[in-house]
N, C-alpha and C. Protein backbone atom coordinates (compact mmCIF):
# COMPACT_ATOMS: atom_id res chain seq x y z
N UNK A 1 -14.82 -160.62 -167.50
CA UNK A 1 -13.41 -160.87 -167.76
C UNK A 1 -13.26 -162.24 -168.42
N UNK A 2 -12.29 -162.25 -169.26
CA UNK A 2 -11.79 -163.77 -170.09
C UNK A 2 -10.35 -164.00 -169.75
N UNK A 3 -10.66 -165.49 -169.88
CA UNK A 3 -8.96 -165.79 -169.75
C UNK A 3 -8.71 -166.76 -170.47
N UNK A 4 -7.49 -166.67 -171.23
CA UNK A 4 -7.06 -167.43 -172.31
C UNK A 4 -6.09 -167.92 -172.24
N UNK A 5 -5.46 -169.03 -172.87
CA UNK A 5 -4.93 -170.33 -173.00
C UNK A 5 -4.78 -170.62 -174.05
N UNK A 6 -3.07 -170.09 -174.54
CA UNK A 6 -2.62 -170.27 -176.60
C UNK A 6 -1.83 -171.63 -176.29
N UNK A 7 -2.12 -172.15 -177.22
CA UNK A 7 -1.69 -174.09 -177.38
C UNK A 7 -0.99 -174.21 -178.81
N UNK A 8 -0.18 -175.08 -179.06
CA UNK A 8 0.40 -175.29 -180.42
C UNK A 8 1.57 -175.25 -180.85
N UNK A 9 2.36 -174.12 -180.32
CA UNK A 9 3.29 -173.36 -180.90
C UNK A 9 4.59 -174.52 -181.22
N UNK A 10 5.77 -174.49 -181.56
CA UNK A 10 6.90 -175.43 -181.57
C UNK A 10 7.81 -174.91 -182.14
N UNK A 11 8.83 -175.41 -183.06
CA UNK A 11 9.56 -175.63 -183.91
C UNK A 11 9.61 -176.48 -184.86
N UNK A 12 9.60 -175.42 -186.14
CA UNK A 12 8.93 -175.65 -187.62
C UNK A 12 10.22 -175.12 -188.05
N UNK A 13 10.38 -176.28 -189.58
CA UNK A 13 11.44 -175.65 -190.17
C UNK A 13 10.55 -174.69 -191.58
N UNK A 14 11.43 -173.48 -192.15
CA UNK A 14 10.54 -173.12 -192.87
C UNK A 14 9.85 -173.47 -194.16
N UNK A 15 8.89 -172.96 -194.42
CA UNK A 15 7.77 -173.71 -194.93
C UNK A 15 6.93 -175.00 -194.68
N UNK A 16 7.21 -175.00 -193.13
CA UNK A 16 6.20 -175.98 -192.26
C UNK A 16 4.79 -175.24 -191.73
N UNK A 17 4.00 -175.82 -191.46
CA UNK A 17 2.80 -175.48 -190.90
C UNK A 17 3.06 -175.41 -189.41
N UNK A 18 2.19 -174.58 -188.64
CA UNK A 18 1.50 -174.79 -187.52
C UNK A 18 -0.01 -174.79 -186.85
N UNK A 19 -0.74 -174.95 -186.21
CA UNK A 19 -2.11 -174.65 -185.71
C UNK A 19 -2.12 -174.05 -184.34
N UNK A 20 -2.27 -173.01 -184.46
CA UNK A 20 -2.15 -172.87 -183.14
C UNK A 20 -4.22 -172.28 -182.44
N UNK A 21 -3.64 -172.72 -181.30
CA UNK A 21 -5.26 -173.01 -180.35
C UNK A 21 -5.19 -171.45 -179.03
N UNK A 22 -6.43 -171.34 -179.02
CA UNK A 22 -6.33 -170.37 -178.02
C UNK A 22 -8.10 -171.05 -177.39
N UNK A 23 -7.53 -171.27 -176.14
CA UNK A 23 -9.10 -171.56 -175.32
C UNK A 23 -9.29 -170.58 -174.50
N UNK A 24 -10.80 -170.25 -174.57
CA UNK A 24 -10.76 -168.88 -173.87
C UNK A 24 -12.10 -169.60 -172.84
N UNK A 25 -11.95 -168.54 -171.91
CA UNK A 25 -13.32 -168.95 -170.48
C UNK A 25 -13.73 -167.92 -170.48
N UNK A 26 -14.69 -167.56 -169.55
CA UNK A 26 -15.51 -166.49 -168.89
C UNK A 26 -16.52 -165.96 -169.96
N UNK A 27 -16.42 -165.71 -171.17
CA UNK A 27 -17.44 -165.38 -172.35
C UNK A 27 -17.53 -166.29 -173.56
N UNK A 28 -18.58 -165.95 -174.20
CA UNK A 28 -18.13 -166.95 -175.28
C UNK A 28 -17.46 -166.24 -176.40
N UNK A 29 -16.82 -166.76 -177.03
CA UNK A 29 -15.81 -165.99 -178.17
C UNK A 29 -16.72 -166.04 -179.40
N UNK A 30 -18.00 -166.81 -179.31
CA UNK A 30 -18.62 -166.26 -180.55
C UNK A 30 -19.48 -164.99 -180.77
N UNK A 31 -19.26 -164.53 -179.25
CA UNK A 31 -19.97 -162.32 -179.26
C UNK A 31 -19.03 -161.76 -179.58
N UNK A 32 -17.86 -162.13 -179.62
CA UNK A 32 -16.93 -161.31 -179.60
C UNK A 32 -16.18 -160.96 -181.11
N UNK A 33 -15.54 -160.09 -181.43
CA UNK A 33 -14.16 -159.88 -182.35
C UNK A 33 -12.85 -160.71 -181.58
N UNK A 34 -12.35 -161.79 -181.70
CA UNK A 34 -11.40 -162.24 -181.04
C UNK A 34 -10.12 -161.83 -182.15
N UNK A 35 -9.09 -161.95 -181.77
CA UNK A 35 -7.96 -161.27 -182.28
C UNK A 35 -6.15 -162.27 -181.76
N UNK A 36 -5.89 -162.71 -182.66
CA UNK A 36 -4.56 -162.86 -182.37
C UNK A 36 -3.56 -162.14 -182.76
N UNK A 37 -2.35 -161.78 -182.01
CA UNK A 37 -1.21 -160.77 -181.93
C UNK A 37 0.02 -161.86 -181.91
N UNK A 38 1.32 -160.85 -182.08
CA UNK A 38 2.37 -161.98 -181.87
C UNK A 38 3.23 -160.99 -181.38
N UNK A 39 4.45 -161.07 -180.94
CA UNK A 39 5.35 -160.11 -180.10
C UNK A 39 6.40 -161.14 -180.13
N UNK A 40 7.69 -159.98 -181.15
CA UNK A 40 9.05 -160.77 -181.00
C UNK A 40 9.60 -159.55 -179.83
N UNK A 41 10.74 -160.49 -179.06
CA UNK A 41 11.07 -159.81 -178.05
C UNK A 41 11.96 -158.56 -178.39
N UNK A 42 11.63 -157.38 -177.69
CA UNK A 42 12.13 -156.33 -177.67
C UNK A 42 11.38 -155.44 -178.55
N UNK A 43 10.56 -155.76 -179.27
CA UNK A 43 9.43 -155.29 -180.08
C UNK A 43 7.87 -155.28 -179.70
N UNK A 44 7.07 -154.60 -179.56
CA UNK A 44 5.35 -154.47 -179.47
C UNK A 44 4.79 -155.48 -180.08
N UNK A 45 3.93 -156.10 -179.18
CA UNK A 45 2.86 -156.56 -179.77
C UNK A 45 2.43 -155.97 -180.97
N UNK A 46 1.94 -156.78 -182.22
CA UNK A 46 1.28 -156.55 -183.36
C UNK A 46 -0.04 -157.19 -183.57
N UNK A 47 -0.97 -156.88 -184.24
CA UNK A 47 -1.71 -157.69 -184.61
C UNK A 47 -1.68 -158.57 -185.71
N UNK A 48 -2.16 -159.83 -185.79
CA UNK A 48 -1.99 -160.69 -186.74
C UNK A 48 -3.48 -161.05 -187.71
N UNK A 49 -4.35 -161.11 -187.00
CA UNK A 49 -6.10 -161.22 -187.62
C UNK A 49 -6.55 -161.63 -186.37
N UNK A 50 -7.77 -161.12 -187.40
CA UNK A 50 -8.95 -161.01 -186.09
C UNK A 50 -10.12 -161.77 -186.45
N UNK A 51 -11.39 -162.26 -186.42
CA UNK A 51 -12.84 -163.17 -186.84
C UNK A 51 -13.43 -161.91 -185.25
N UNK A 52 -14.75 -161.74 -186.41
CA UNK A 52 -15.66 -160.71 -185.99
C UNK A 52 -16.71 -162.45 -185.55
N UNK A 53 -17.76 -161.59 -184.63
CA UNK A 53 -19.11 -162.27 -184.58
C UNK A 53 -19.96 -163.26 -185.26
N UNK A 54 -19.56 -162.00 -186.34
CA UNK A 54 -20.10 -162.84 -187.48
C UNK A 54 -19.37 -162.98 -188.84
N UNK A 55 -18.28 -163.40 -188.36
CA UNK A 55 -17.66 -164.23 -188.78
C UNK A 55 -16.63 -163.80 -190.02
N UNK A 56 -16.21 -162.71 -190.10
CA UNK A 56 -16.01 -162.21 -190.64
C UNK A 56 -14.34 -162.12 -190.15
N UNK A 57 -13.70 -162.13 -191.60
CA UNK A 57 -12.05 -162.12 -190.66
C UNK A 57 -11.24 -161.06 -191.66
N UNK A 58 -9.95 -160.75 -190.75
CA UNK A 58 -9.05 -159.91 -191.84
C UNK A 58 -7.89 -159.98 -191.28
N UNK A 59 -6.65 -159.68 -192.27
CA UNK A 59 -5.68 -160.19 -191.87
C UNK A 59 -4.84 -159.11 -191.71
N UNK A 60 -3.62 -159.55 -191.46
CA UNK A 60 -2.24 -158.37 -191.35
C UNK A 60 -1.37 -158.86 -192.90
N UNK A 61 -1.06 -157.88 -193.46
CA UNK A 61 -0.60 -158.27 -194.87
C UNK A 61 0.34 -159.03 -194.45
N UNK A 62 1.24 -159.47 -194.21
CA UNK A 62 2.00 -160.59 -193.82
C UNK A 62 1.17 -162.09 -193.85
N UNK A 63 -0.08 -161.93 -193.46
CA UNK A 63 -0.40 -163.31 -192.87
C UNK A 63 -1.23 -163.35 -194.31
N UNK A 64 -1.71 -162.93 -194.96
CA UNK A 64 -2.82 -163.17 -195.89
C UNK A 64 -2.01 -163.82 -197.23
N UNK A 65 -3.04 -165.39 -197.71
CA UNK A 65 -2.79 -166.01 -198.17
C UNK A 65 -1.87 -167.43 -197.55
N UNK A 66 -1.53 -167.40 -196.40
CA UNK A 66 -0.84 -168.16 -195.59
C UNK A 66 -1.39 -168.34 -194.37
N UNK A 67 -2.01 -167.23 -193.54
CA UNK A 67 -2.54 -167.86 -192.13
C UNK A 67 -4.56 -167.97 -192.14
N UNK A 68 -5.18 -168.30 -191.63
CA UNK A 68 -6.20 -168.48 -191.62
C UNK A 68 -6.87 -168.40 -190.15
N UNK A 69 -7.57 -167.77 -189.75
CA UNK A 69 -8.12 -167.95 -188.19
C UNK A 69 -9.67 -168.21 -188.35
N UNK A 70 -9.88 -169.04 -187.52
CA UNK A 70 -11.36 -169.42 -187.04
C UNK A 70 -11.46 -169.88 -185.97
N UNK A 71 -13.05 -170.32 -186.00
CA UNK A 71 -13.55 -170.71 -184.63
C UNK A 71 -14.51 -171.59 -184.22
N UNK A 72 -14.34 -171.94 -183.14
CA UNK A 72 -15.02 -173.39 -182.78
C UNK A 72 -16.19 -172.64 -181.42
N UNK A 73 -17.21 -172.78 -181.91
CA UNK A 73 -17.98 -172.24 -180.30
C UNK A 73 -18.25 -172.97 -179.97
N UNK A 74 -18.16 -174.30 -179.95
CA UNK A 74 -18.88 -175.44 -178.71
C UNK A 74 -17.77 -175.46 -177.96
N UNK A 75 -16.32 -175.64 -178.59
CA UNK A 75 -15.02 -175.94 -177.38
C UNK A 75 -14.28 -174.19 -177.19
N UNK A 76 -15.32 -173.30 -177.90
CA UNK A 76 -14.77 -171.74 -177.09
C UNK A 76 -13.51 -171.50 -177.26
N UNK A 77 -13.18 -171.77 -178.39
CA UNK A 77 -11.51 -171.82 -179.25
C UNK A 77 -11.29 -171.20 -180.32
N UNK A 78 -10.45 -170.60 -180.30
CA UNK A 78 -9.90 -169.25 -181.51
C UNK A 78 -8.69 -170.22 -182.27
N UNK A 79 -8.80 -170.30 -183.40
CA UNK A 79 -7.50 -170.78 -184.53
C UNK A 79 -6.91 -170.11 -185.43
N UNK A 80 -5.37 -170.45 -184.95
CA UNK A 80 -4.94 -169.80 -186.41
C UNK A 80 -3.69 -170.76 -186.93
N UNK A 81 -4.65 -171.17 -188.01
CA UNK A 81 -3.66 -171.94 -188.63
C UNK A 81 -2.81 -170.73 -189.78
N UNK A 82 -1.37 -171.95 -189.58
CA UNK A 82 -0.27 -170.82 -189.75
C UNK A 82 1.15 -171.93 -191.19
N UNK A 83 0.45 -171.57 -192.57
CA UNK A 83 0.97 -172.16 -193.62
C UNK A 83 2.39 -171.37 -194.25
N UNK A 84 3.29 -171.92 -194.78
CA UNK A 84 4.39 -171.53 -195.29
C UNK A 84 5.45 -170.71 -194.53
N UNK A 85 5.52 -171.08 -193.54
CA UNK A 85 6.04 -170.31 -192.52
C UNK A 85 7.48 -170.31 -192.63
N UNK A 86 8.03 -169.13 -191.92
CA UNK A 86 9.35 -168.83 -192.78
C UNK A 86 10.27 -168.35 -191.12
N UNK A 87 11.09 -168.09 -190.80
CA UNK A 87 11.82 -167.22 -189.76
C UNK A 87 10.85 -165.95 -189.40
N UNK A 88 10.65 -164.76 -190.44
CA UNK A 88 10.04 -163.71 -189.66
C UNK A 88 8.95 -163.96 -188.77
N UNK A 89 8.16 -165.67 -188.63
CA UNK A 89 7.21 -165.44 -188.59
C UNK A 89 7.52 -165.95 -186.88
N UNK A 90 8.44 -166.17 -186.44
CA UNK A 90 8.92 -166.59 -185.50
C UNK A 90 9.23 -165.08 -184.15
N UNK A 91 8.17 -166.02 -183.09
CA UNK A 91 7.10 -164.83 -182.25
C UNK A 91 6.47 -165.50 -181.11
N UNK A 92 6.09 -165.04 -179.98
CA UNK A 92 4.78 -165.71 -178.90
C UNK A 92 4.04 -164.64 -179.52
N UNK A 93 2.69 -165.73 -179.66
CA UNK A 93 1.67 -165.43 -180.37
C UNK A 93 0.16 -165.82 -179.16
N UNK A 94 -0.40 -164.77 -178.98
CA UNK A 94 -1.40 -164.65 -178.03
C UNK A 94 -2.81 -164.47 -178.96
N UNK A 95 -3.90 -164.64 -177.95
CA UNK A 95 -4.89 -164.32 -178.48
C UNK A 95 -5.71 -163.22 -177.51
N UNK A 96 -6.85 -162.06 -178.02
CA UNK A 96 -7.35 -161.71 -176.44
C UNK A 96 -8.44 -160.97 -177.84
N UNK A 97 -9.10 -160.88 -176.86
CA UNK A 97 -10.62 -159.98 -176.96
C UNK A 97 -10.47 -158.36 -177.73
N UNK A 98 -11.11 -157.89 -178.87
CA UNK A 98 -10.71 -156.91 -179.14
C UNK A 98 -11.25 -155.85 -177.94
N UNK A 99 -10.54 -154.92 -177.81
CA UNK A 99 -11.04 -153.77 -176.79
C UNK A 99 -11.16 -153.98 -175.76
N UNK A 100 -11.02 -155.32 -175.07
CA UNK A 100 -10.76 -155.87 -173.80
C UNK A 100 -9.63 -155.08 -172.71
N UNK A 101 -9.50 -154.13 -171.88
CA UNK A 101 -8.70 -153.88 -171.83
C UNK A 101 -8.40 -154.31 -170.00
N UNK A 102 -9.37 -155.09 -169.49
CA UNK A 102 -9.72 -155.35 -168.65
C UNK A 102 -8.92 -157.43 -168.25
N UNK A 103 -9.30 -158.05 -169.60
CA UNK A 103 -8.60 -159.32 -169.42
C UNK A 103 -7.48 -159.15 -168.95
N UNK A 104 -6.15 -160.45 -167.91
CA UNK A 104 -5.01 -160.70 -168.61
C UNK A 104 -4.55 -161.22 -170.07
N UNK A 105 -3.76 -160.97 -170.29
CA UNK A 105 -2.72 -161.52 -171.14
C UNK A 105 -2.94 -163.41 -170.77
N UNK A 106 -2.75 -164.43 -171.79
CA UNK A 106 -2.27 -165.17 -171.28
C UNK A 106 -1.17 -165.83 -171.89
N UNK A 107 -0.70 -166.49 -171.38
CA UNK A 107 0.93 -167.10 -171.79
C UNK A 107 1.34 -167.07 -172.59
N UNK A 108 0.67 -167.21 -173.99
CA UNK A 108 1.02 -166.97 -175.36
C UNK A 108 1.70 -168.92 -175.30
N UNK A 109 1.72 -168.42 -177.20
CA UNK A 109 2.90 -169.88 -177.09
C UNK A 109 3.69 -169.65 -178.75
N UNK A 110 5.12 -170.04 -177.93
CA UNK A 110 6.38 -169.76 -178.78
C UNK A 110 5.93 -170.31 -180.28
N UNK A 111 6.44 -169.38 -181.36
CA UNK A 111 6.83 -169.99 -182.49
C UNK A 111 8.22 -169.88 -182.99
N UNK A 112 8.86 -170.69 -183.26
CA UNK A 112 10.23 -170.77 -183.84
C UNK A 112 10.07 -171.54 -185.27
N UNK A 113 10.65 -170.69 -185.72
CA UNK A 113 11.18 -171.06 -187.27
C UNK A 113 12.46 -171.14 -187.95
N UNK A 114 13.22 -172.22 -188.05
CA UNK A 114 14.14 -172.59 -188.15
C UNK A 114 14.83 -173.74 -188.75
N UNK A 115 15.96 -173.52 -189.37
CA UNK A 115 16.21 -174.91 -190.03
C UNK A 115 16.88 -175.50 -189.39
């Protein structure tokens, strides 16, 4: 089991940046496909991109050309930096294990976009 910890989030006016951090425990996130999602309320979780093993990433047409995710395996941290950001993009944005169906959830952290 993993448990994760999304860091970053705020209030950005649009076309501000964010970085957002996800620290994960119990495995290391460099075996894994790690995956960040975002969920506006009253709506499903979506996926946003994912970084394979090896290293390999892909995005959700929304995010491509603007968000970027990577990873740090010494501090066991998933990134997604998050460029030109506009209102739609405004969401709690989580990270978790692909096919994991066993982890919690963890807290996510707010993005607001706003002038």
């Amino acid at each position: 089991q993993m448990q994760f910890v999304e860091s970053g989030g705020g209030l950005v006016q649009p076309g501000g940046s964010l970085r957002l951090s996800c620290a994960a425990s119990g495995r290391d996130v460099r075996s894994y496909t790690m995956v960040w999602y975002r969920q506006i309320p009253g709506a499903q979780r979506e996926w946003v991109a994912h970084i394979t093993s090896a290293d390999q990433t892909k995005y959700q047409d929304f995010a491509k050309g603007r968000f970027t995710i990577s990873r740090d395996n010494a501090k066991n941290t998933v990134y997604l930096q998050m460029n030109s950001l506009n209102p739609e993009d405004t969401a709690v944005y989580y990270c978790h294990r692909l096919g994991d169906v066993v982890s919690p959830w963890g807290p996510g952290t707010q993005v607001t976009v706003s002038a």
